[in-house]
Each structure stands twice: as C-alpha cells, then as structure tokens.
PDB file of N, CA and C in Angstrom:
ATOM      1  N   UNK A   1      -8.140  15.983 -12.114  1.00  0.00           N
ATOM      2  CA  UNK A   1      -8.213  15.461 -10.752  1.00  0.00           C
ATOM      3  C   UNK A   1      -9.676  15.200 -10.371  1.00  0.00           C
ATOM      4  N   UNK A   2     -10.034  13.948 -10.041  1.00  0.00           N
ATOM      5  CA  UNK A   2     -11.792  13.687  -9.568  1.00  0.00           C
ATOM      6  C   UNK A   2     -11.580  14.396  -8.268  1.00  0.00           C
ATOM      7  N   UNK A   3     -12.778  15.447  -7.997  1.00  0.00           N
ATOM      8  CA  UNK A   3     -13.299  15.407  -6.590  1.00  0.00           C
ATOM      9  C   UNK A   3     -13.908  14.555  -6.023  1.00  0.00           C
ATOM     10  N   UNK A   4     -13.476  14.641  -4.533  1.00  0.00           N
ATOM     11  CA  UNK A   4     -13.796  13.824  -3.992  1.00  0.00           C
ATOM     12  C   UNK A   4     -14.858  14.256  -3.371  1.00  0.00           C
ATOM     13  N   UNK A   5     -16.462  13.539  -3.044  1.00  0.00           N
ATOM     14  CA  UNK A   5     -17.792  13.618  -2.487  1.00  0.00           C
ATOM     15  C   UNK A   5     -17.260  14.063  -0.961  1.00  0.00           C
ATOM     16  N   UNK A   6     -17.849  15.120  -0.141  1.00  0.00           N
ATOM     17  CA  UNK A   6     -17.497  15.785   1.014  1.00  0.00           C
ATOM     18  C   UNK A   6     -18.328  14.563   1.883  1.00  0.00           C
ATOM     19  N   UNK A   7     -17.545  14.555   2.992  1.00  0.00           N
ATOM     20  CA  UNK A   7     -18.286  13.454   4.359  1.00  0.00           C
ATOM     21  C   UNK A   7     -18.804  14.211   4.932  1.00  0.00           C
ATOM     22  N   UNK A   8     -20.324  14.291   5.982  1.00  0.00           N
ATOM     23  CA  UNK A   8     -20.810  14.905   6.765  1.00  0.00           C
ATOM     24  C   UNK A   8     -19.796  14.235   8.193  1.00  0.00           C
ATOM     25  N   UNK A   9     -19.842  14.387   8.786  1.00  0.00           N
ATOM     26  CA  UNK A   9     -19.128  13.843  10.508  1.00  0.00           C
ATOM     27  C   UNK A   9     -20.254  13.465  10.855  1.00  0.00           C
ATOM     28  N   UNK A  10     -19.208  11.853  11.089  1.00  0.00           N
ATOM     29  CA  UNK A  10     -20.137  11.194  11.488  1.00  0.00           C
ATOM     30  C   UNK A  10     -20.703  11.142  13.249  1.00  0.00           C
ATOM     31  N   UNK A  11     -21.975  10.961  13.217  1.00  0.00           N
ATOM     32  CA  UNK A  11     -22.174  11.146  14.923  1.00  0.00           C
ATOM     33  C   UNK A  11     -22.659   9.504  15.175  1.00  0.00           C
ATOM     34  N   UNK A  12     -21.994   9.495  16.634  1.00  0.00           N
ATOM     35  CA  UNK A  12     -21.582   8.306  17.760  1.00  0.00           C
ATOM     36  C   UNK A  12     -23.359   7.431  17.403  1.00  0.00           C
ATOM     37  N   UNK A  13     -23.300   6.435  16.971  1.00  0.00           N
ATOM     38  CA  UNK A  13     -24.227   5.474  17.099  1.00  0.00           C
ATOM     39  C   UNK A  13     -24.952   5.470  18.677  1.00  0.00           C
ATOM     40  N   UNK A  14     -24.560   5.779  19.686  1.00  0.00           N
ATOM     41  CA  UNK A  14     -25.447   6.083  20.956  1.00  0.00           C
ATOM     42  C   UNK A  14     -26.601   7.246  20.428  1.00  0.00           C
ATOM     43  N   UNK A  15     -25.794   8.482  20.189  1.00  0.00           N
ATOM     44  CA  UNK A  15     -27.022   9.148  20.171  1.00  0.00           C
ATOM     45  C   UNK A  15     -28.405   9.306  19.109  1.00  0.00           C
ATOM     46  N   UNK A  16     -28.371   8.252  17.826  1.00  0.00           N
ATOM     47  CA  UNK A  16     -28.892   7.957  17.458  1.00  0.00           C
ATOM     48  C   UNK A  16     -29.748   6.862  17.417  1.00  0.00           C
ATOM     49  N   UNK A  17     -29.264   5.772  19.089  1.00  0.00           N
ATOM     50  CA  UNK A  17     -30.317   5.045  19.164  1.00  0.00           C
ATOM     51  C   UNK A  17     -31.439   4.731  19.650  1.00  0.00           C
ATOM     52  N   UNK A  18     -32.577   4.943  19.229  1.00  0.00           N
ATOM     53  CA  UNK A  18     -33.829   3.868  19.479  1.00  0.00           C
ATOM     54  C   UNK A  18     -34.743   5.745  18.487  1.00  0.00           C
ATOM     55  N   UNK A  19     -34.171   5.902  18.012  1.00  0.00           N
ATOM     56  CA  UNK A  19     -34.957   7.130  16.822  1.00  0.00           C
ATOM     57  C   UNK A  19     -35.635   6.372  16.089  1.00  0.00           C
ATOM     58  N   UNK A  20     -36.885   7.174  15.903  1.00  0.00           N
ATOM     59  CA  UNK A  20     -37.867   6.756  14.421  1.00  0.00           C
ATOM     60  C   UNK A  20     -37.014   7.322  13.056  1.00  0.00           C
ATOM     61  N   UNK A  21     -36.441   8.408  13.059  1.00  0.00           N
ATOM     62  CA  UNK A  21     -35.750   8.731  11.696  1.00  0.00           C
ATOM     63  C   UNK A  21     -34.104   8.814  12.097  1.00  0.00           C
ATOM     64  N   UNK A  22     -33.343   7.603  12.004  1.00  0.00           N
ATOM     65  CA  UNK A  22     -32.398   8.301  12.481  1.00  0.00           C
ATOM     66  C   UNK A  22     -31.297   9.312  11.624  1.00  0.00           C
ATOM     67  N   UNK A  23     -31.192   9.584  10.335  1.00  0.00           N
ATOM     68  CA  UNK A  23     -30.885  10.437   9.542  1.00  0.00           C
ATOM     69  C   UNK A  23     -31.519  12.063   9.795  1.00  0.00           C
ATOM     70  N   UNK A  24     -32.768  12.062   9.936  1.00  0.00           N
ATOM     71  CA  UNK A  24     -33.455  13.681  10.549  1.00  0.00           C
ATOM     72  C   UNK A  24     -32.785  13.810  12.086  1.00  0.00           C
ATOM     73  N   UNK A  25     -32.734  12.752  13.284  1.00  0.00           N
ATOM     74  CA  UNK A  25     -32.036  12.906  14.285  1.00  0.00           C
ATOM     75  C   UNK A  25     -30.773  13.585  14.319  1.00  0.00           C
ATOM     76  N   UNK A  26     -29.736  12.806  13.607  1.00  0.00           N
ATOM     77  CA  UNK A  26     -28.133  13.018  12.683  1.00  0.00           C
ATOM     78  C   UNK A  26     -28.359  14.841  12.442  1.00  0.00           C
ATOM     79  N   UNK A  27     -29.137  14.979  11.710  1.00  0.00           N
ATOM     80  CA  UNK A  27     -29.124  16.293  10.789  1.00  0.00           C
ATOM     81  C   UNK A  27     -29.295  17.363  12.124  1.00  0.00           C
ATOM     82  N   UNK A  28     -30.330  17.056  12.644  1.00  0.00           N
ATOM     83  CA  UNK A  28     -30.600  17.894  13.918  1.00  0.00           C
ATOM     84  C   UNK A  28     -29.344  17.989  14.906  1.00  0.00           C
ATOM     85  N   UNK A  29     -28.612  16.926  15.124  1.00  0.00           N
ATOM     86  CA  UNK A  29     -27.960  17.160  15.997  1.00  0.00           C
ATOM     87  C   UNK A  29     -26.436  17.863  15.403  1.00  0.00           C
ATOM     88  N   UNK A  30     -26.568  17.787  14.475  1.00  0.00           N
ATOM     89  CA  UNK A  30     -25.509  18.642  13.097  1.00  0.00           C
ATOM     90  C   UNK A  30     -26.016  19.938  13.244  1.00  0.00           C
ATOM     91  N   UNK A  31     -26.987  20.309  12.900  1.00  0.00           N
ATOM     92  CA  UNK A  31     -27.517  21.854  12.957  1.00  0.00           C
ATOM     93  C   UNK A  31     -27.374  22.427  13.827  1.00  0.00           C
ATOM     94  N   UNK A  32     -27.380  22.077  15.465  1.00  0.00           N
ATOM     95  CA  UNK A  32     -27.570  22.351  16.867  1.00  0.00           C
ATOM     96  C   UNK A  32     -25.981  22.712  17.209  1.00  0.00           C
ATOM     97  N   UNK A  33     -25.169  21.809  16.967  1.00  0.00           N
ATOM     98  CA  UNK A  33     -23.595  21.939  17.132  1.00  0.00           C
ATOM     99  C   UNK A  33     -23.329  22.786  16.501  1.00  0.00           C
ATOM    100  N   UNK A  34     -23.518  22.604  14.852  1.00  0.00           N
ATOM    101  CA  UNK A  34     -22.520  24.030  14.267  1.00  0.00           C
ATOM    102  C   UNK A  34     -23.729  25.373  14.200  1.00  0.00           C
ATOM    103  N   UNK A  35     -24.775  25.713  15.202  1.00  0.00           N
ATOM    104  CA  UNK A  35     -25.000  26.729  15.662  1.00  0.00           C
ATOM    105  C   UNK A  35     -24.216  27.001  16.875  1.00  0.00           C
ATOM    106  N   UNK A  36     -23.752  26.504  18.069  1.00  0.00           N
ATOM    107  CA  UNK A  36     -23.194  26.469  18.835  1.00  0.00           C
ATOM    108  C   UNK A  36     -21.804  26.913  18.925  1.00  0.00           C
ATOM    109  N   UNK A  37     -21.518  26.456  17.527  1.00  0.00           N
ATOM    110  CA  UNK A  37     -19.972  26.854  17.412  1.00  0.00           C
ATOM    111  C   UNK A  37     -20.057  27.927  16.657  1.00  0.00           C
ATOM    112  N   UNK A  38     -20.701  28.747  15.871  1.00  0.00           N
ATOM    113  CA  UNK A  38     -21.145  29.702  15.113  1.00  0.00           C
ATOM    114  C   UNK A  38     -21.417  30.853  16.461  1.00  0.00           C
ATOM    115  N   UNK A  39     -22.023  30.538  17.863  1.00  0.00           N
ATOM    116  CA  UNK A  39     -22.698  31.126  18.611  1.00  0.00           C
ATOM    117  C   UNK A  39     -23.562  32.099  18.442  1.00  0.00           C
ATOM    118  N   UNK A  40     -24.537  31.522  17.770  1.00  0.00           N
ATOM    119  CA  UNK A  40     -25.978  31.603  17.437  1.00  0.00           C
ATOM    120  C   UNK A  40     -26.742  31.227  18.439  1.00  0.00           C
ATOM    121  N   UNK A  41     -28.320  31.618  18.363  1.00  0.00           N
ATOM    122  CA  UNK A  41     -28.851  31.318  19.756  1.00  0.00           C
ATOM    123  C   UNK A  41     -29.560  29.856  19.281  1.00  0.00           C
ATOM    124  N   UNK A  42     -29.912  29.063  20.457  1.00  0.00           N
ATOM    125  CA  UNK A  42     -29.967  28.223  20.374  1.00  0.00           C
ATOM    126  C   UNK A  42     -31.324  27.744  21.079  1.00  0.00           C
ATOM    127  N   UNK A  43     -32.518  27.100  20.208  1.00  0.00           N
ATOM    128  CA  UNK A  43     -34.080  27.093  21.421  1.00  0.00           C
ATOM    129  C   UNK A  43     -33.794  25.842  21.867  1.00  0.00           C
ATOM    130  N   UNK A  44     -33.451  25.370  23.320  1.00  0.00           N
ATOM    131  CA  UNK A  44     -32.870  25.021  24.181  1.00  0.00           C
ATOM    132  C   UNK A  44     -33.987  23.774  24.342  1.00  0.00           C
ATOM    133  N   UNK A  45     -35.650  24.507  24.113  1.00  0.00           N
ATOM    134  CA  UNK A  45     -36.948  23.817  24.618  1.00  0.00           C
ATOM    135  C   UNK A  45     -37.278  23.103  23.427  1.00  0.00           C
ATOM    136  N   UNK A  46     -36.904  23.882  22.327  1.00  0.00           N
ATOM    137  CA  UNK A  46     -37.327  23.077  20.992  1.00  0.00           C
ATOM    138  C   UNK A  46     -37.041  22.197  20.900  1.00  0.00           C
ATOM    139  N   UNK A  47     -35.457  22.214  20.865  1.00  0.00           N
ATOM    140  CA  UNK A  47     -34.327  21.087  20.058  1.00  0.00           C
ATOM    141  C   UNK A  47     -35.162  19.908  21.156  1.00  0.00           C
ATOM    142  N   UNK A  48     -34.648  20.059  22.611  1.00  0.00           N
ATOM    143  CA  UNK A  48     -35.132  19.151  23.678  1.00  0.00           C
ATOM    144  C   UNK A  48     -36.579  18.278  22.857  1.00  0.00           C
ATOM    145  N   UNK A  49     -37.546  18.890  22.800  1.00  0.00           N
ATOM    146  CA  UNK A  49     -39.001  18.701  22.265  1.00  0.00           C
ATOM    147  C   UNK A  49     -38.834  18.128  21.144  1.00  0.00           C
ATOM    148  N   UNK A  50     -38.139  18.159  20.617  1.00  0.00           N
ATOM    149  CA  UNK A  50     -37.946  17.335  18.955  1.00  0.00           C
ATOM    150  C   UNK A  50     -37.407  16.507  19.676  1.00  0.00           C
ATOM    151  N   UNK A  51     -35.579  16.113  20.435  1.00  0.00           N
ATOM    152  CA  UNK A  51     -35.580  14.944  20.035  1.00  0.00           C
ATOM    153  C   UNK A  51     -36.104  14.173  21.502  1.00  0.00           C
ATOM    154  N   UNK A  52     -37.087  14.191  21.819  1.00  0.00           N
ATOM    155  CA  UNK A  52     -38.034  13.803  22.591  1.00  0.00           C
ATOM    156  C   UNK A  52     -38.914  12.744  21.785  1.00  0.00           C
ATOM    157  N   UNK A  53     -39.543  13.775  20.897  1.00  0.00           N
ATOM    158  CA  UNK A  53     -40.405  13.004  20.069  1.00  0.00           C
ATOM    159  C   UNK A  53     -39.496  12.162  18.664  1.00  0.00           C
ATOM    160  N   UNK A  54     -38.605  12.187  18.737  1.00  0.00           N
ATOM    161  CA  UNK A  54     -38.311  10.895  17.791  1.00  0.00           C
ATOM    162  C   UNK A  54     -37.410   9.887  18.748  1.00  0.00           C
ATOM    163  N   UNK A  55     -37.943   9.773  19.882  1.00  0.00           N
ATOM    164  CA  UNK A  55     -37.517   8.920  20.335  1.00  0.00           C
ATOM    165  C   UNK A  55     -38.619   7.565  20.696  1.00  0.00           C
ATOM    166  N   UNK A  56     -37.984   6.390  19.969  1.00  0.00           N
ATOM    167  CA  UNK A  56     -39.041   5.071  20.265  1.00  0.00           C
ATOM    168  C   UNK A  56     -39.510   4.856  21.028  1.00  0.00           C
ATOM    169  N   UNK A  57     -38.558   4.672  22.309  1.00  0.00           N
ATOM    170  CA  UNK A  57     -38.806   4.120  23.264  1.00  0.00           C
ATOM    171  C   UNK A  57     -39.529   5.008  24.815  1.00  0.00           C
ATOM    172  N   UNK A  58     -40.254   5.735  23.539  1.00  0.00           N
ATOM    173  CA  UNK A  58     -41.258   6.774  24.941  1.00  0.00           C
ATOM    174  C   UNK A  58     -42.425   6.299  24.540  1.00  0.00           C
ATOM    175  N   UNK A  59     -42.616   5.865  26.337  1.00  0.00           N
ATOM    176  CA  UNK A  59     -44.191   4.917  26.780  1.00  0.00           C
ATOM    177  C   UNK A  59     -44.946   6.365  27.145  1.00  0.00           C
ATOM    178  N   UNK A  60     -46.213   5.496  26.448  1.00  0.00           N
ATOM    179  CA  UNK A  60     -47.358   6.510  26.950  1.00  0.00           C
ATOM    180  C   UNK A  60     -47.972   6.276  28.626  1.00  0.00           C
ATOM    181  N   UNK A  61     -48.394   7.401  29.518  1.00  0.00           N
ATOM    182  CA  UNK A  61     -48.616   7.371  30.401  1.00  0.00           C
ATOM    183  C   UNK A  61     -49.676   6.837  30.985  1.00  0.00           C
ATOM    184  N   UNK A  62     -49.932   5.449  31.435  1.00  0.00           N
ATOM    185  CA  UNK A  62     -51.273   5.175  31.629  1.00  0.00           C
ATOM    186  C   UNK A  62     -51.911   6.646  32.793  1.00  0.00           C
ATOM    187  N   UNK A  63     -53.292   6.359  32.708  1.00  0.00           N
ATOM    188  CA  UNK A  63     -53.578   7.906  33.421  1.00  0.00           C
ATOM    189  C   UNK A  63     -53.786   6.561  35.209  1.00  0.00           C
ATOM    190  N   UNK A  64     -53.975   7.795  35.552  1.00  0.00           N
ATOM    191  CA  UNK A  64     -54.066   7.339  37.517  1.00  0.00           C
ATOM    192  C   UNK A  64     -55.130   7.792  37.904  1.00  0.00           C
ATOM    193  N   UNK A  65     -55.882   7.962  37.257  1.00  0.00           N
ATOM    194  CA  UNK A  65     -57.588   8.276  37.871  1.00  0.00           C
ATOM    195  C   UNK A  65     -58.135   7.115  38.266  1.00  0.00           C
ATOM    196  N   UNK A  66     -58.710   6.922  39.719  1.00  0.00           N
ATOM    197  CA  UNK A  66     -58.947   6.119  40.258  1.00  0.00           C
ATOM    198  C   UNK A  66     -60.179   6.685  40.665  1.00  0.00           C
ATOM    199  N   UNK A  67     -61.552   5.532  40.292  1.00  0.00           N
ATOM    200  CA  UNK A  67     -62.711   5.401  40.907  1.00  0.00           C
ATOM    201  C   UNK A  67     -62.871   6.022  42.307  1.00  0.00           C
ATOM    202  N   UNK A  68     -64.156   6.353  43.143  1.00  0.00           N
ATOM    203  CA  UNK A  68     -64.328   7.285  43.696  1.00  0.00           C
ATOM    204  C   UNK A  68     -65.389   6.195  44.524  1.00  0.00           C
ATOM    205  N   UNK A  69     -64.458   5.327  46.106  1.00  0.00           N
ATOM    206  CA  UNK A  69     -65.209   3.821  46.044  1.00  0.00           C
ATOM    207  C   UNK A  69     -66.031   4.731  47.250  1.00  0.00           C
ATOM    208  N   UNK A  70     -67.047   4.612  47.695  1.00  0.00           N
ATOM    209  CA  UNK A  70     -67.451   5.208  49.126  1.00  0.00           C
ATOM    210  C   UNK A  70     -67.208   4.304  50.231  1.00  0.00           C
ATOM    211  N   UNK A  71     -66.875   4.535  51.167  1.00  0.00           N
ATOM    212  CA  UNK A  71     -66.606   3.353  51.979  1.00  0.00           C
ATOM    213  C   UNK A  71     -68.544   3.366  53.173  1.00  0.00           C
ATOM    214  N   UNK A  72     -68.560   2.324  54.000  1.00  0.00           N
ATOM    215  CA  UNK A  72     -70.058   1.829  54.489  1.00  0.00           C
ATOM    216  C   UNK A  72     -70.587   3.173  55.549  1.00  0.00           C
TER     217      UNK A  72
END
C-alpha cells in the first residue's frame, strides 16, 4: 500500500495576505493554534510583533517635528 504524503491545513488566503514570507506566516499561525488547542501559554505580544513585521503593507511614520518659526 503507498503512503500517502500528510497535508498541513490549509489556512484562508486572507490571512496570509500582503506577507513578505508567506509560508513562515502559514507556519506561525499553525504553531499559535495548535498551542491553543494543546492550552499552552501563549506570548500574546510576540506572536502580535512578528506578524506585524511581516506584514508589507506597513508605512513608515513620517516624523512631525516641526520647525520652531518665532513669530515678529
């Protein structure tokens, strides 16, 4: 009998879009769930902070320091 290659579950194309890696995204959000369901603790600030940063579409903040005009 061939075995058959195991499927990871697949996750919803939303939450993988606009990622720089979206396979490390996938994996992360795999690890996070079946800790959850395991009820394991879970760093709430981390996970957040990671997928923060693999996300594309975060603009950098121009700064708001504004000149110092004297008025007459």
């Amino acid at each position: 009998m061939v075995k058959k290659k195991k499927k990871k579950p697949k996750i919803p194309e939303n939450y993988l879009k606009g990622s720089k890696n979206r396979a490390r995204k996938a994996a992360e959000i795999r690890r996070t769930a079946d800790a959850y369901r395991k009820g394991l603790y879970i760093d709430i600030k981390a996970v957040q902070k990671s997928r923060v940063n693999q996300d594309v579409t975060k603009k950098k903040k121009k700064s708001t320091k504004r000149s110092n005009k004297k008025g007459s």
